[in-house]
PDB file of N, CA and C in Angstrom:
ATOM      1  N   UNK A   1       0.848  -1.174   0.000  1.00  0.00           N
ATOM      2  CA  UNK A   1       0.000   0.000   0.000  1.00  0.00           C
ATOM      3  C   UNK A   1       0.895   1.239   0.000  1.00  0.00           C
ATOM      4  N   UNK A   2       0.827   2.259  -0.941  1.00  0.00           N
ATOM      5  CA  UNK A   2       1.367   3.147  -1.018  1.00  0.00           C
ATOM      6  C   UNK A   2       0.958   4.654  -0.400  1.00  0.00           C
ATOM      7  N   UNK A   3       2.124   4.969   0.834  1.00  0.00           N
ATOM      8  CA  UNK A   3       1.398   6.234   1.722  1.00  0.00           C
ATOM      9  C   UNK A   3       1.947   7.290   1.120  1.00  0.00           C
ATOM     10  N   UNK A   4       1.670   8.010   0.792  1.00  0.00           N
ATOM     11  CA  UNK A   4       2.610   9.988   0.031  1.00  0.00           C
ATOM     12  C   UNK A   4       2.785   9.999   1.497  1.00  0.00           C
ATOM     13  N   UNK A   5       3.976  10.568   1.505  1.00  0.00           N
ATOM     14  CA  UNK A   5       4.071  11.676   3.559  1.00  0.00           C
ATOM     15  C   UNK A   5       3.736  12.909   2.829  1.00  0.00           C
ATOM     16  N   UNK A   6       3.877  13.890   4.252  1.00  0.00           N
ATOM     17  CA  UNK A   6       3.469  15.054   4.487  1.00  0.00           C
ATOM     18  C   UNK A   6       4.047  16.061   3.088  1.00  0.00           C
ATOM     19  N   UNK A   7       5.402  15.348   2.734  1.00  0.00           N
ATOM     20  CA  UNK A   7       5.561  16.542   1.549  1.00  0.00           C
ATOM     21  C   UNK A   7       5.124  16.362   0.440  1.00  0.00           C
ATOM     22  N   UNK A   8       4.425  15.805   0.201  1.00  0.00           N
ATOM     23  CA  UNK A   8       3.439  15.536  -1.197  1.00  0.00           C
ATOM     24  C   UNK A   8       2.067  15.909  -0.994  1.00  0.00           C
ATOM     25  N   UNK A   9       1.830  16.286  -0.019  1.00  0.00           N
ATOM     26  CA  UNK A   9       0.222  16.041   0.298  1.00  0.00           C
ATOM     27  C   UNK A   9       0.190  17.892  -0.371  1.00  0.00           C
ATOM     28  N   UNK A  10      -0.624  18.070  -1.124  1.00  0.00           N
ATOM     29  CA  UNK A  10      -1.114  19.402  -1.699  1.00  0.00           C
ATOM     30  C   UNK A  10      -1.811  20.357  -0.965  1.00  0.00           C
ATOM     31  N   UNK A  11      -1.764  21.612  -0.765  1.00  0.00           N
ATOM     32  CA  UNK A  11      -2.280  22.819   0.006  1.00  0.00           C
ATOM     33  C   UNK A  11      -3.892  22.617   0.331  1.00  0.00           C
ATOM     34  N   UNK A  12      -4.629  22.939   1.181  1.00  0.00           N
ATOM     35  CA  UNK A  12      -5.804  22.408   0.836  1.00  0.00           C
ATOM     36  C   UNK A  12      -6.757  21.017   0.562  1.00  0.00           C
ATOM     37  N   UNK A  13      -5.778  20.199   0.404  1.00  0.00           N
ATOM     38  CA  UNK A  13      -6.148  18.511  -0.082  1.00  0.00           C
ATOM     39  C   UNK A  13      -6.796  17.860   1.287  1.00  0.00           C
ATOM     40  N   UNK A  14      -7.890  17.515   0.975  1.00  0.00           N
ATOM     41  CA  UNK A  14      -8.472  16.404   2.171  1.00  0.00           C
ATOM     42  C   UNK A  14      -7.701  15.436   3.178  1.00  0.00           C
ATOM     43  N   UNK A  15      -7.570  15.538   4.485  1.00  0.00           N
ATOM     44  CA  UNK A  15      -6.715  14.840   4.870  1.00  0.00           C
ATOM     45  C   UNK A  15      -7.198  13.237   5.958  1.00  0.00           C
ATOM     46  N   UNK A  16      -8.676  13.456   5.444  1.00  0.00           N
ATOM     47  CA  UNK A  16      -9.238  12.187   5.998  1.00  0.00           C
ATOM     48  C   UNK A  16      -9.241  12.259   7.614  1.00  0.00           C
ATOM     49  N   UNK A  17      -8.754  13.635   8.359  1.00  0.00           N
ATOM     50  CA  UNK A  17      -8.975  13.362   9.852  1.00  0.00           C
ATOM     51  C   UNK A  17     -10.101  14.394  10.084  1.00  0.00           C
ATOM     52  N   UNK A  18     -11.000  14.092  10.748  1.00  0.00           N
ATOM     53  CA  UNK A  18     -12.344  14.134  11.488  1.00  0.00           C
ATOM     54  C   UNK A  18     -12.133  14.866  12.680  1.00  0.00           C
ATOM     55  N   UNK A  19     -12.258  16.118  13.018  1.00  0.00           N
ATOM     56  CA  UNK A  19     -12.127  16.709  14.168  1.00  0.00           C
ATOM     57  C   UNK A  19     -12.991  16.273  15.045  1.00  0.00           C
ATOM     58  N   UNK A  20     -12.642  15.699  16.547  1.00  0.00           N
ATOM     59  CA  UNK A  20     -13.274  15.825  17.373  1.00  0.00           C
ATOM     60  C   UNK A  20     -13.461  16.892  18.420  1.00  0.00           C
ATOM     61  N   UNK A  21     -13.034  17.704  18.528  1.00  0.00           N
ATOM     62  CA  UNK A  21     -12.851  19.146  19.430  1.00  0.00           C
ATOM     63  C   UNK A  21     -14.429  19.577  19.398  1.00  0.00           C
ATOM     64  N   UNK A  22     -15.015  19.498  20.641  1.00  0.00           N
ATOM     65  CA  UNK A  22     -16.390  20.758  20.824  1.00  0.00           C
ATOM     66  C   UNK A  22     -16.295  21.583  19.987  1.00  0.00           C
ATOM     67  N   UNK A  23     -17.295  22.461  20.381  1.00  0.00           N
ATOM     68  CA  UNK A  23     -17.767  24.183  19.541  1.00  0.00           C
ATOM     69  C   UNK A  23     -16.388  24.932  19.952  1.00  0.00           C
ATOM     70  N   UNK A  24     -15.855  26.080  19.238  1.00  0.00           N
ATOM     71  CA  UNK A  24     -15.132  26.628  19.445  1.00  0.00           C
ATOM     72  C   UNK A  24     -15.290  27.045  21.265  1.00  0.00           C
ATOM     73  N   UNK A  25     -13.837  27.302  21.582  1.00  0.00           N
ATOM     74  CA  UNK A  25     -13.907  27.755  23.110  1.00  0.00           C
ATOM     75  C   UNK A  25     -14.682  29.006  23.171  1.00  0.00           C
ATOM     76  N   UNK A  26     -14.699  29.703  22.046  1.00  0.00           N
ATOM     77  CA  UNK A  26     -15.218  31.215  22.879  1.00  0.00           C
ATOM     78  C   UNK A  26     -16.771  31.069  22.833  1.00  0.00           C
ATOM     79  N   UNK A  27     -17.502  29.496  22.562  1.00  0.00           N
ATOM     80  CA  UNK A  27     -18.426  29.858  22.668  1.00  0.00           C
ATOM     81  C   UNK A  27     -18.610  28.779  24.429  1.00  0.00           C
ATOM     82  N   UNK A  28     -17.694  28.016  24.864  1.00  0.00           N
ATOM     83  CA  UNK A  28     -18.305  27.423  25.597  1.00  0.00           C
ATOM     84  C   UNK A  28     -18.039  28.034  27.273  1.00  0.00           C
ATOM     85  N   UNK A  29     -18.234  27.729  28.582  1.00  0.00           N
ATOM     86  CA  UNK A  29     -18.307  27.998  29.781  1.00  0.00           C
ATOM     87  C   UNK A  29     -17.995  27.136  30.660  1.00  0.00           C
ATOM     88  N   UNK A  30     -16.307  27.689  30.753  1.00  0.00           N
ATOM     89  CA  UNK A  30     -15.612  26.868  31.985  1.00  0.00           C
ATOM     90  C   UNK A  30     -16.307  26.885  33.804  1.00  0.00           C
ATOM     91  N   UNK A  31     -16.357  25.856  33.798  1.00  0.00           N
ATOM     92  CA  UNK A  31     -16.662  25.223  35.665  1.00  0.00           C
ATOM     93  C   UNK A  31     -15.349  25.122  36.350  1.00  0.00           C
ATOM     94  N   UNK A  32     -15.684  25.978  37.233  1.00  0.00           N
ATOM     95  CA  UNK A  32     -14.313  25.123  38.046  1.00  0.00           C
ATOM     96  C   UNK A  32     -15.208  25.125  39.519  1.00  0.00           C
ATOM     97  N   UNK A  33     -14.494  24.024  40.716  1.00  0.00           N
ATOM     98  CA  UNK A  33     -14.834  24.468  41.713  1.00  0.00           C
ATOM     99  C   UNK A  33     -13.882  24.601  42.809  1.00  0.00           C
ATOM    100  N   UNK A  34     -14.065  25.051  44.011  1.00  0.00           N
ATOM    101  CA  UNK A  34     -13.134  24.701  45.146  1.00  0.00           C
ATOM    102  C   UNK A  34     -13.402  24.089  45.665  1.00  0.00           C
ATOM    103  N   UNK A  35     -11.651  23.399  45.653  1.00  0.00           N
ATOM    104  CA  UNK A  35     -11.743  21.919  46.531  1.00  0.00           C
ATOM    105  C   UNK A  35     -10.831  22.560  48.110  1.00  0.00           C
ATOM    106  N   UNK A  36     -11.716  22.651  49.116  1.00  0.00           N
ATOM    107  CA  UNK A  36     -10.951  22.580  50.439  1.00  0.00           C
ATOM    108  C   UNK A  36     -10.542  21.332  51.236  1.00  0.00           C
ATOM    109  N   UNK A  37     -10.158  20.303  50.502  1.00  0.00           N
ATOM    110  CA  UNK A  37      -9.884  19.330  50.911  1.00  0.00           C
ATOM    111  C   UNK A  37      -8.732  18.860  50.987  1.00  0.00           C
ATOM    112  N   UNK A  38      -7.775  19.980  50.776  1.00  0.00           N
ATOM    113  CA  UNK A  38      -6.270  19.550  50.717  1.00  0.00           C
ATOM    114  C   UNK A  38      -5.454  19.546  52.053  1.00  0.00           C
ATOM    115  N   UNK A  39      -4.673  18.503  52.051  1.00  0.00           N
ATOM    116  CA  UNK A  39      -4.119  18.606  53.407  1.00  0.00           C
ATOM    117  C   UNK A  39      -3.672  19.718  54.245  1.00  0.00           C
ATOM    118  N   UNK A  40      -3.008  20.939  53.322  1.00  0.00           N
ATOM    119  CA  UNK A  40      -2.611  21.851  53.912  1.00  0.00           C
ATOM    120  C   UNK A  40      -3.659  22.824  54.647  1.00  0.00           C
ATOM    121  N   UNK A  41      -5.102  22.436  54.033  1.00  0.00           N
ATOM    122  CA  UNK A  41      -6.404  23.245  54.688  1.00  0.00           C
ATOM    123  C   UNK A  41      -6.657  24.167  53.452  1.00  0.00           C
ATOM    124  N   UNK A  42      -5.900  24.439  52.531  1.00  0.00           N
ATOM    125  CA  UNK A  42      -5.822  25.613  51.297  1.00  0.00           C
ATOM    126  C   UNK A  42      -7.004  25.018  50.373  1.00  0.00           C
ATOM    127  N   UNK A  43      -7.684  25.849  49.940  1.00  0.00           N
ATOM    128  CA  UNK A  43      -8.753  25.617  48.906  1.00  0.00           C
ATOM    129  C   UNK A  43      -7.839  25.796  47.396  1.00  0.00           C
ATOM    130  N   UNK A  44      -8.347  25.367  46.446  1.00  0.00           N
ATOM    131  CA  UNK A  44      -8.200  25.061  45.244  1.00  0.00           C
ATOM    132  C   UNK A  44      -8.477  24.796  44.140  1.00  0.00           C
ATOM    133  N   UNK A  45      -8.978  25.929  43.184  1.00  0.00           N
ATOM    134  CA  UNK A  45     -10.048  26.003  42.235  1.00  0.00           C
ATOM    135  C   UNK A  45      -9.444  24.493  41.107  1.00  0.00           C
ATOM    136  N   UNK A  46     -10.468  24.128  41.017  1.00  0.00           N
ATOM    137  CA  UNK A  46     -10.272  23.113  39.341  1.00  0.00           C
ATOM    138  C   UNK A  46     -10.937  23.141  38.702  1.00  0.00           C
ATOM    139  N   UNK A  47     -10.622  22.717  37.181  1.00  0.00           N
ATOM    140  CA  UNK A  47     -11.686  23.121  36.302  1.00  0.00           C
ATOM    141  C   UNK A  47     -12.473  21.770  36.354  1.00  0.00           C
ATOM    142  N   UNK A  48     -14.018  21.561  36.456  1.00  0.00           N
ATOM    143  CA  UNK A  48     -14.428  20.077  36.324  1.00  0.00           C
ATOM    144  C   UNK A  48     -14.983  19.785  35.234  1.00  0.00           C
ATOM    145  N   UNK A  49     -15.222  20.919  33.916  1.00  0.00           N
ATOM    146  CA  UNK A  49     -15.812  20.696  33.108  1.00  0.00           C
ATOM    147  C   UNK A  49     -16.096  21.769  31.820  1.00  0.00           C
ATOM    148  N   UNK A  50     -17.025  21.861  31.041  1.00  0.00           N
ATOM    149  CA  UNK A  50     -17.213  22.493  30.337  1.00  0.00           C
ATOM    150  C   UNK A  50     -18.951  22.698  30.059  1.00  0.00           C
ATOM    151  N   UNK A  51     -19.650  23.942  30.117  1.00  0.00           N
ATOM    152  CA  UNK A  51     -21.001  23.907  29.331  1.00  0.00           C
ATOM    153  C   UNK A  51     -20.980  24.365  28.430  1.00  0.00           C
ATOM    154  N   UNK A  52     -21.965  24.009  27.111  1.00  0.00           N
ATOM    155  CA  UNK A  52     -22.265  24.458  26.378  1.00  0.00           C
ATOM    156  C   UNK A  52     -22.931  25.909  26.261  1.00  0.00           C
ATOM    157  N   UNK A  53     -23.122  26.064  26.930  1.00  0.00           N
ATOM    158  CA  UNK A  53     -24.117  27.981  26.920  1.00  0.00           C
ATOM    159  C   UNK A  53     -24.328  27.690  28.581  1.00  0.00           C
ATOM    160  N   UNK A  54     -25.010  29.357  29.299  1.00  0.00           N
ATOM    161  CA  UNK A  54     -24.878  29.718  30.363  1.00  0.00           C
ATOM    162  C   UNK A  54     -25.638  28.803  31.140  1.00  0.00           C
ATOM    163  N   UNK A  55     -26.823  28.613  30.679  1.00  0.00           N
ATOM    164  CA  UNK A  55     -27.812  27.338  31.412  1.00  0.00           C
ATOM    165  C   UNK A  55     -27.296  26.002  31.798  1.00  0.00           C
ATOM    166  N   UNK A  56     -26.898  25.813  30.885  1.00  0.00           N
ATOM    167  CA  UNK A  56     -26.171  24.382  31.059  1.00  0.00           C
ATOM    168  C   UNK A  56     -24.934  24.482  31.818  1.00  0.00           C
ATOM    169  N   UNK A  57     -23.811  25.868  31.551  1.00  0.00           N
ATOM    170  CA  UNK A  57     -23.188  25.633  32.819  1.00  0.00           C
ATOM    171  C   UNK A  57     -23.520  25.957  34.054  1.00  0.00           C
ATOM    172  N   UNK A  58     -24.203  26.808  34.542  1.00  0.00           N
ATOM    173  CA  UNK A  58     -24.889  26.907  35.521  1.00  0.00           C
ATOM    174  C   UNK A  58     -25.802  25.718  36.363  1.00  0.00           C
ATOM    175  N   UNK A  59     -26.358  25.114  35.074  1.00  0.00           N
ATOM    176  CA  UNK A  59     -27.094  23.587  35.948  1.00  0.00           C
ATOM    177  C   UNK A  59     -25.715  23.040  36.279  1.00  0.00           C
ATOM    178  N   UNK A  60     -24.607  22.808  35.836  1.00  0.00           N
ATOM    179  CA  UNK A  60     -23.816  21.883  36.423  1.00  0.00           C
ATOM    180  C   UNK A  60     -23.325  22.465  37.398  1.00  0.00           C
ATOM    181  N   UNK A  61     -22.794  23.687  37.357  1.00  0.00           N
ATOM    182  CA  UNK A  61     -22.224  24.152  38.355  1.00  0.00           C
ATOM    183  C   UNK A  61     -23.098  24.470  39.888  1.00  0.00           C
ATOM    184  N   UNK A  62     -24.388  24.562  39.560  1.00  0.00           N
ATOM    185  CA  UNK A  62     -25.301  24.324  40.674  1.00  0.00           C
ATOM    186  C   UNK A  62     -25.417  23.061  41.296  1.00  0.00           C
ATOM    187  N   UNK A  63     -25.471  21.981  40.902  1.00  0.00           N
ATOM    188  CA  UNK A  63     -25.523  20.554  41.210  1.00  0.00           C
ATOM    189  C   UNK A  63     -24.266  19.964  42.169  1.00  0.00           C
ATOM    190  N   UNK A  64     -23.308  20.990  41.273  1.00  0.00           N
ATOM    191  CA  UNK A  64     -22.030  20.134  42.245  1.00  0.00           C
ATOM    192  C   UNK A  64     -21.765  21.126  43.661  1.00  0.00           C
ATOM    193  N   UNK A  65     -22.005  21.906  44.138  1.00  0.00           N
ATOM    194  CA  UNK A  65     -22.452  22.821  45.193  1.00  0.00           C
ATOM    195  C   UNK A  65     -23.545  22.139  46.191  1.00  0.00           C
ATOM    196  N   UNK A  66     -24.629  21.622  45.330  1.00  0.00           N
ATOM    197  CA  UNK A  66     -25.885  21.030  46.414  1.00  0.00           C
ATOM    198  C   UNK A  66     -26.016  19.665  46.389  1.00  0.00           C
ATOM    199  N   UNK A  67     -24.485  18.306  46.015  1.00  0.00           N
ATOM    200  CA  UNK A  67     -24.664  17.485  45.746  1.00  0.00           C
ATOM    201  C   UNK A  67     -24.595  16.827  47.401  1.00  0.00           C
ATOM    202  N   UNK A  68     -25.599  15.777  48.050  1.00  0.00           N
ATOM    203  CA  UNK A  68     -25.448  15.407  49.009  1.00  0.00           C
ATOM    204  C   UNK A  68     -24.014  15.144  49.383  1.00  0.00           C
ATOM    205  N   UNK A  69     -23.399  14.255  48.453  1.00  0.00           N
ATOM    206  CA  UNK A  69     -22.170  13.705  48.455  1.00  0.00           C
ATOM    207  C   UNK A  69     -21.221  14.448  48.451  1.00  0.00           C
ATOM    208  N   UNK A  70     -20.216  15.148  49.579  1.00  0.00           N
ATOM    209  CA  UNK A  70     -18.948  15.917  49.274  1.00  0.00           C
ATOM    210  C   UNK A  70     -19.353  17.025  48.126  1.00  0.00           C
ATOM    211  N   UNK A  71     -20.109  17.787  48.633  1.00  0.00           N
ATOM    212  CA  UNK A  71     -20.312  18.914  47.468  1.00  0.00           C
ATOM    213  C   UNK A  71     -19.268  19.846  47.958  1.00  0.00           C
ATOM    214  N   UNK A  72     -19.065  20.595  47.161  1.00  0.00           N
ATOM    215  CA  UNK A  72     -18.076  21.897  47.427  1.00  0.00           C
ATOM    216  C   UNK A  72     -18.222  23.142  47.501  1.00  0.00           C
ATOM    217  N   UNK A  73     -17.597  24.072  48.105  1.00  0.00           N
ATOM    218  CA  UNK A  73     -18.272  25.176  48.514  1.00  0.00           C
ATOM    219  C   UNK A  73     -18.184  25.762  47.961  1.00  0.00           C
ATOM    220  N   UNK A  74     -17.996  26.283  46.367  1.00  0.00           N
ATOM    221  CA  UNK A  74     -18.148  26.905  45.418  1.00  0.00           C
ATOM    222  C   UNK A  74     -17.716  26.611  43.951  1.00  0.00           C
ATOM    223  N   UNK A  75     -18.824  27.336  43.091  1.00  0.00           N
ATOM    224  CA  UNK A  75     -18.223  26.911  41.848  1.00  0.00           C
ATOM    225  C   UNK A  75     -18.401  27.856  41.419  1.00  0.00           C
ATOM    226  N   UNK A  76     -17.350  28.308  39.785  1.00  0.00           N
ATOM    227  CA  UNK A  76     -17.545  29.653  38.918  1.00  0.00           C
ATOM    228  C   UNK A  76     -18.060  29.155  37.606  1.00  0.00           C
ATOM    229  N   UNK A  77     -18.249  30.143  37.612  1.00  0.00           N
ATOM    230  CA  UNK A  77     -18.671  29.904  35.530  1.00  0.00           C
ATOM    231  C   UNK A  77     -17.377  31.183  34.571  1.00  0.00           C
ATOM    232  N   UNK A  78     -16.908  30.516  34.138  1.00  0.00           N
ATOM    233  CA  UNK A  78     -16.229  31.951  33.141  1.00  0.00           C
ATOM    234  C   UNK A  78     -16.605  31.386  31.897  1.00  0.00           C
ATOM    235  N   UNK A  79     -16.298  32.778  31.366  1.00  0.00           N
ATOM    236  CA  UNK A  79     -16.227  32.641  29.998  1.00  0.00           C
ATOM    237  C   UNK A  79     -15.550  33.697  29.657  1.00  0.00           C
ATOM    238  N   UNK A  80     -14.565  32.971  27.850  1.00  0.00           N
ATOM    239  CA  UNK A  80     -13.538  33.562  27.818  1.00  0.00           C
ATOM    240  C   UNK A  80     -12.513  34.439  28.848  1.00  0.00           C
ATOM    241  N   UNK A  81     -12.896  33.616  29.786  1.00  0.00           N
ATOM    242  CA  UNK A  81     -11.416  34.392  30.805  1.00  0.00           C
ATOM    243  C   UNK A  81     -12.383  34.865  31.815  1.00  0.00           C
ATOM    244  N   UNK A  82     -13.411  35.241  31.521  1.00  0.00           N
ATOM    245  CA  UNK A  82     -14.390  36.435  32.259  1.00  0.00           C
ATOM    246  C   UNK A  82     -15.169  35.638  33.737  1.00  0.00           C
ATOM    247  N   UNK A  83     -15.171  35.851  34.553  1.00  0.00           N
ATOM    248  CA  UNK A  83     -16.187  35.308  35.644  1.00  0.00           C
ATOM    249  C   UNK A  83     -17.850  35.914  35.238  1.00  0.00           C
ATOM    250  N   UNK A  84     -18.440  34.955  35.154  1.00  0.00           N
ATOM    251  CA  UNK A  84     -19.897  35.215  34.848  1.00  0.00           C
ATOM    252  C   UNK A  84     -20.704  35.020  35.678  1.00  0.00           C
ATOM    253  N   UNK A  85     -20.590  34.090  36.458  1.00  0.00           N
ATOM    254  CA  UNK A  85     -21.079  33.318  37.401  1.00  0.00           C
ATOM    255  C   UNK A  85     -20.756  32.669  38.538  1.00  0.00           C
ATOM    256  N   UNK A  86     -20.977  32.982  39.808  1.00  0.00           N
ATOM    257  CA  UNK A  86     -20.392  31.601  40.668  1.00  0.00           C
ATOM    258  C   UNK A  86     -21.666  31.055  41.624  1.00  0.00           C
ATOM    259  N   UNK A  87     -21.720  29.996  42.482  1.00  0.00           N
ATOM    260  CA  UNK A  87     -22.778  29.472  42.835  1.00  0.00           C
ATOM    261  C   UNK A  87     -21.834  28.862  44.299  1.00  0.00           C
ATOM    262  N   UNK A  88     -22.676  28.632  45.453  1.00  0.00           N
ATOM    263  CA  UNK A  88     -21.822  29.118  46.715  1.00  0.00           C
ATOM    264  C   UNK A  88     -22.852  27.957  47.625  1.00  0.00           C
ATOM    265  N   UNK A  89     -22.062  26.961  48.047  1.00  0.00           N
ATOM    266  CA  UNK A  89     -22.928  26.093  49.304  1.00  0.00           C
ATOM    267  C   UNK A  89     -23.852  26.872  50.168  1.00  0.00           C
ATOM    268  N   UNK A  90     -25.034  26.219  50.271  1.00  0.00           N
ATOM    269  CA  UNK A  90     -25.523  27.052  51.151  1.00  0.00           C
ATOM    270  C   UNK A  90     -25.365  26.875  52.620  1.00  0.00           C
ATOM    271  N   UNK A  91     -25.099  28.417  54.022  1.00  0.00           N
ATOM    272  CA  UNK A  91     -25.011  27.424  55.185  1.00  0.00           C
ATOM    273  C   UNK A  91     -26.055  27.057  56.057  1.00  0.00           C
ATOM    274  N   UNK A  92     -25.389  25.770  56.345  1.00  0.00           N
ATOM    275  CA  UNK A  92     -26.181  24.972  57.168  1.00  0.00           C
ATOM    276  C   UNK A  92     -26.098  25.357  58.864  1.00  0.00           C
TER     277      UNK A  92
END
């Protein structure tokens, strides 16, 4: 079977790979939350995910805040860089 490499392949020419990458980033809405669970006692934002538009990150980022199980005491929403949103344990 005969492969051309990369220096034959023509400007523009089909290259048979299939992007899997989501919607562009600037349209989607980073989650992160804080984790205060580190030994030192220090909280520690992570990102846990991605939404598609504000609703959807917001449902997630609400859920993991009021999850019975080890929820955490806060989560943000950004986009493009920006804080849009955050969602905050409630106290008990």
């Amino acid at each position: 079977m005969k492969q051309p490499g990369i220096g034959s392949r023509q400007t523009g020419a089909p290259t048979g790979h299939v992007s899997c990458t989501p919607a562009p980033a600037a349209q989607l809405f980073e989650i992160t939350v804080l984790d205060s669970t580190a030994e030192d006692g220090l909280g520690r934002w992570h990102t846990i995910g991605w939404g598609v538009d504000r609703v959807h990150a917001d449902s997630i980022a609400e859920s993991f805040v009021n999850r019975p199980v080890c929820p955490y005491d806060a989560a943000q929403i950004r986009h493009n860089g920006h804080l849009v949103g955050e969602h905050r344990r409630s106290a008990e």
